[in-house]
C-alpha atoms as a PDB file:
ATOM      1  CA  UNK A   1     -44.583 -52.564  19.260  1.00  0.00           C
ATOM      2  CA  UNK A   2     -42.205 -52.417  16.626  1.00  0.00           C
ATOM      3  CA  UNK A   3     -40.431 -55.945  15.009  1.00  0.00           C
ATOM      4  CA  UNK A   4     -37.480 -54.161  14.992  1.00  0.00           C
ATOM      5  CA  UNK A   5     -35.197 -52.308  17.195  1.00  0.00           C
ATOM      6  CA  UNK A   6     -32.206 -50.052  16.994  1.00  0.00           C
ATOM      7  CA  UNK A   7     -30.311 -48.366  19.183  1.00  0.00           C
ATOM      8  CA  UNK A   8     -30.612 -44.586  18.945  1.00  0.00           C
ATOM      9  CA  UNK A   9     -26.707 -44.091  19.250  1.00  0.00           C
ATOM     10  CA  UNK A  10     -26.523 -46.107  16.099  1.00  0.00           C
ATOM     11  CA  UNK A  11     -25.669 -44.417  12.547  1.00  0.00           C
ATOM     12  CA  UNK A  12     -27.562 -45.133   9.871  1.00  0.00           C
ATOM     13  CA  UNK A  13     -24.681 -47.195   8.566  1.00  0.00           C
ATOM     14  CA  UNK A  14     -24.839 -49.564  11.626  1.00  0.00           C
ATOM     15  CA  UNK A  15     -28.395 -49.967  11.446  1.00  0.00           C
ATOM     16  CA  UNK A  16     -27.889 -51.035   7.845  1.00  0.00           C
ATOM     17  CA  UNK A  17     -25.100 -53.455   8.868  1.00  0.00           C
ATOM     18  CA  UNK A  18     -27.858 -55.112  11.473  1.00  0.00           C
ATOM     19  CA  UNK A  19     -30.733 -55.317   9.269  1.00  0.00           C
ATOM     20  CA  UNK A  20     -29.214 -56.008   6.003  1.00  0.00           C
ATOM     21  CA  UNK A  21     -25.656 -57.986   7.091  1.00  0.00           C
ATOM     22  CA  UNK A  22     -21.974 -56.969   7.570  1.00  0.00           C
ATOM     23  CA  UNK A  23     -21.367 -57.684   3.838  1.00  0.00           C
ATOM     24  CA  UNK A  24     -23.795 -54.713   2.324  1.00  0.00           C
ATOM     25  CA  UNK A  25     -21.410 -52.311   5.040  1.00  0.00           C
ATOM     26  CA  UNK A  26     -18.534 -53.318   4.312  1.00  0.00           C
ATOM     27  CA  UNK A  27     -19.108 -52.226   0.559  1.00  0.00           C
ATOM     28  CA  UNK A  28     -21.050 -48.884   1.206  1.00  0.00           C
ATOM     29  CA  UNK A  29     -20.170 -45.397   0.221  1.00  0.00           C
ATOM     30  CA  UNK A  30     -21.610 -42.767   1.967  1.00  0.00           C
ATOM     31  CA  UNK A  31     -23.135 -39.699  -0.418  1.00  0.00           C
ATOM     32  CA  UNK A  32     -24.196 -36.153   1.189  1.00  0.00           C
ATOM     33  CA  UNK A  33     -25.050 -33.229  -1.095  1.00  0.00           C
ATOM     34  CA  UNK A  34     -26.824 -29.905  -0.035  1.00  0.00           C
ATOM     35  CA  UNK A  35     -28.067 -26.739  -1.384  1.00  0.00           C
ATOM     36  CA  UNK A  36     -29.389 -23.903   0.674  1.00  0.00           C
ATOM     37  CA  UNK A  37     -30.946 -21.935  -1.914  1.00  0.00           C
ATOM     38  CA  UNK A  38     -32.868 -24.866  -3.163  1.00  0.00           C
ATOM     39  CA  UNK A  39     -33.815 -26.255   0.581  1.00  0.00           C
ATOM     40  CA  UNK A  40     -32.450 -29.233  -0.403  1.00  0.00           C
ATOM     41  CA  UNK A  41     -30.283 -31.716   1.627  1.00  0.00           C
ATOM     42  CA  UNK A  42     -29.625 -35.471   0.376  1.00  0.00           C
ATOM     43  CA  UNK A  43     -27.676 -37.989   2.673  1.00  0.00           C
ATOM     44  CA  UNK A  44     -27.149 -41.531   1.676  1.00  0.00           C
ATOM     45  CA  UNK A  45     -25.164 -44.970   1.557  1.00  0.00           C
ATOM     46  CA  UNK A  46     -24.963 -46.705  -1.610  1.00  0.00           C
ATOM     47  CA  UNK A  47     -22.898 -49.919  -2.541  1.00  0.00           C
ATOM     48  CA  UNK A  48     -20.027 -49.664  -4.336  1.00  0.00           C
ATOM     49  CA  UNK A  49     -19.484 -51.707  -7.768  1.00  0.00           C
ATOM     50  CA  UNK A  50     -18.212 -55.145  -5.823  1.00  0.00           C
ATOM     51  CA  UNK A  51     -21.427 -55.522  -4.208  1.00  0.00           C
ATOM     52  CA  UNK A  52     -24.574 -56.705  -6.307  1.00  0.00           C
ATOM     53  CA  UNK A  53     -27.597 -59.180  -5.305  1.00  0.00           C
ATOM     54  CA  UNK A  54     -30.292 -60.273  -7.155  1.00  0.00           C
ATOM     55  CA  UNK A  55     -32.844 -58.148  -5.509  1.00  0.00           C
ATOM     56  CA  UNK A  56     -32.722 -54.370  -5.755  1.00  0.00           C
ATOM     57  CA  UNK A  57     -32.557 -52.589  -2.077  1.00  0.00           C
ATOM     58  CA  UNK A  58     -33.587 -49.006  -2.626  1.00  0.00           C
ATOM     59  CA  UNK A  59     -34.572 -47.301   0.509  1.00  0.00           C
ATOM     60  CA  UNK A  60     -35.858 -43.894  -0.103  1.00  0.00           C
ATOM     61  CA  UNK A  61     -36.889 -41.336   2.386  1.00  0.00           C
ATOM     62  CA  UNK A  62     -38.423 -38.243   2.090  1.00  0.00           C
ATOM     63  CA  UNK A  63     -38.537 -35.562   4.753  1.00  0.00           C
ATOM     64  CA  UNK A  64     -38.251 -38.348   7.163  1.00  0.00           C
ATOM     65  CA  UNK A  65     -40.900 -40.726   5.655  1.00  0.00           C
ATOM     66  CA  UNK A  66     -40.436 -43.885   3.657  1.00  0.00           C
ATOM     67  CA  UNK A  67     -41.496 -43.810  -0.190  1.00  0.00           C
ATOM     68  CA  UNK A  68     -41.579 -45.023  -3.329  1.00  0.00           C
ATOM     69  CA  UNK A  69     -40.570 -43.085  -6.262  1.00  0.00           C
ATOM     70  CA  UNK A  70     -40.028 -45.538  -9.616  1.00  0.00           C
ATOM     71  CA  UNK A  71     -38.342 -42.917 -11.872  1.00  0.00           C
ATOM     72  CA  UNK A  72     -35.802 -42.399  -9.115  1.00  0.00           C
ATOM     73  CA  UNK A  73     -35.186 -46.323  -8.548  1.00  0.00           C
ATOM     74  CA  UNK A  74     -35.183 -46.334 -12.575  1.00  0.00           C
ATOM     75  CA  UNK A  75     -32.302 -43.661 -13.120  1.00  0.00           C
ATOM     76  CA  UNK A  76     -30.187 -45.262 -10.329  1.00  0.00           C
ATOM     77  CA  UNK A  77     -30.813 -48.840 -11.520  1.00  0.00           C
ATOM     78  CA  UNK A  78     -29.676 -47.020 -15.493  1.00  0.00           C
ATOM     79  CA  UNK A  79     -26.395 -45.765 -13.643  1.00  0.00           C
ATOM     80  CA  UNK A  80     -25.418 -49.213 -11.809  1.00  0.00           C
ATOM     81  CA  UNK A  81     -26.112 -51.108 -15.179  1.00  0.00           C
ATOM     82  CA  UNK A  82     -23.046 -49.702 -16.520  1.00  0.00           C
ATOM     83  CA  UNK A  83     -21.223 -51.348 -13.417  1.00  0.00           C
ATOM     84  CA  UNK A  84     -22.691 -54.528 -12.644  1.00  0.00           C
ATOM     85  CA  UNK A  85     -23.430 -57.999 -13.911  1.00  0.00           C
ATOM     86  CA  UNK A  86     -26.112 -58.159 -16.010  1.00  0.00           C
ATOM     87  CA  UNK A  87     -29.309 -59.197 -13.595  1.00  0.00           C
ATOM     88  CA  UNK A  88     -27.901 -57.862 -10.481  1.00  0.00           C
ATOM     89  CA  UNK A  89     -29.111 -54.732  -8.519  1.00  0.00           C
ATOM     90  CA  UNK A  90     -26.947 -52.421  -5.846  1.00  0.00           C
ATOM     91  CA  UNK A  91     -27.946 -51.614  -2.474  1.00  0.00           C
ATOM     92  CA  UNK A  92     -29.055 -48.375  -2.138  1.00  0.00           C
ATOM     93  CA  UNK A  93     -30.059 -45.568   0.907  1.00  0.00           C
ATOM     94  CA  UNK A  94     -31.233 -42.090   0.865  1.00  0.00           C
ATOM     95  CA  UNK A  95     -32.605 -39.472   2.733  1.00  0.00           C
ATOM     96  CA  UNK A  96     -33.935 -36.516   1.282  1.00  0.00           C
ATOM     97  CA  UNK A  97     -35.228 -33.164   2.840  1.00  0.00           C
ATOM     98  CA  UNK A  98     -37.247 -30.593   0.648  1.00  0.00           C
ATOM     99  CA  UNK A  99     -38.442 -27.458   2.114  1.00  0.00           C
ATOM    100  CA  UNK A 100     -42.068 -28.213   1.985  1.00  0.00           C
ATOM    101  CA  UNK A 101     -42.801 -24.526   0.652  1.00  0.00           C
END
């Protein structure tokens, strides 16, 4: 039995706003990008530069299955530097599908 529950007419967004608190949805920006050719589709949510905790959040999913990729979290983490005070991470969620060929 799973700890958590969600209810399956929920968006990703409001499942992020239960688990993780109104105040990471109120500041997220949603990210989609796609390229046929390449079999590649990325969705997402990220926070924008008012948002920043001390912990990083960096939920990545690939082809529907949870993972952990550190150059990814690295280049992201390089990008929100620029942005946010100095010891402070973003939240971030994304959803990746590669053609597994």
């Amino acid at each position: 039995v799973a700890d958590v529950r969600t209810s399956q007419t929920n968006t990703i967004r409001d499942n992020i706003s239960s688990l993780y608190g109104a105040s990471v949805a109120r500041e997220l920006l949603s990210l989609s990008c796609e390229d046929q050719k390449l079999g590649f589709k990325l969705e997402g949510h990220v926070t924008n530069a008012n948002y920043s905790v001390k912990k990083l959040r960096f939920l990545l999913f690939i082809n529907h299955r949870l993972v952990d990729s550190a150059s990814l979290r690295k280049a992201v983490e390089a990008v929100y530097s620029a942005y946010l005070p100095k010891n402070t991470h973003p939240f971030v969620y994304m959803s990746i599908e590669i053609l597994p060929s």
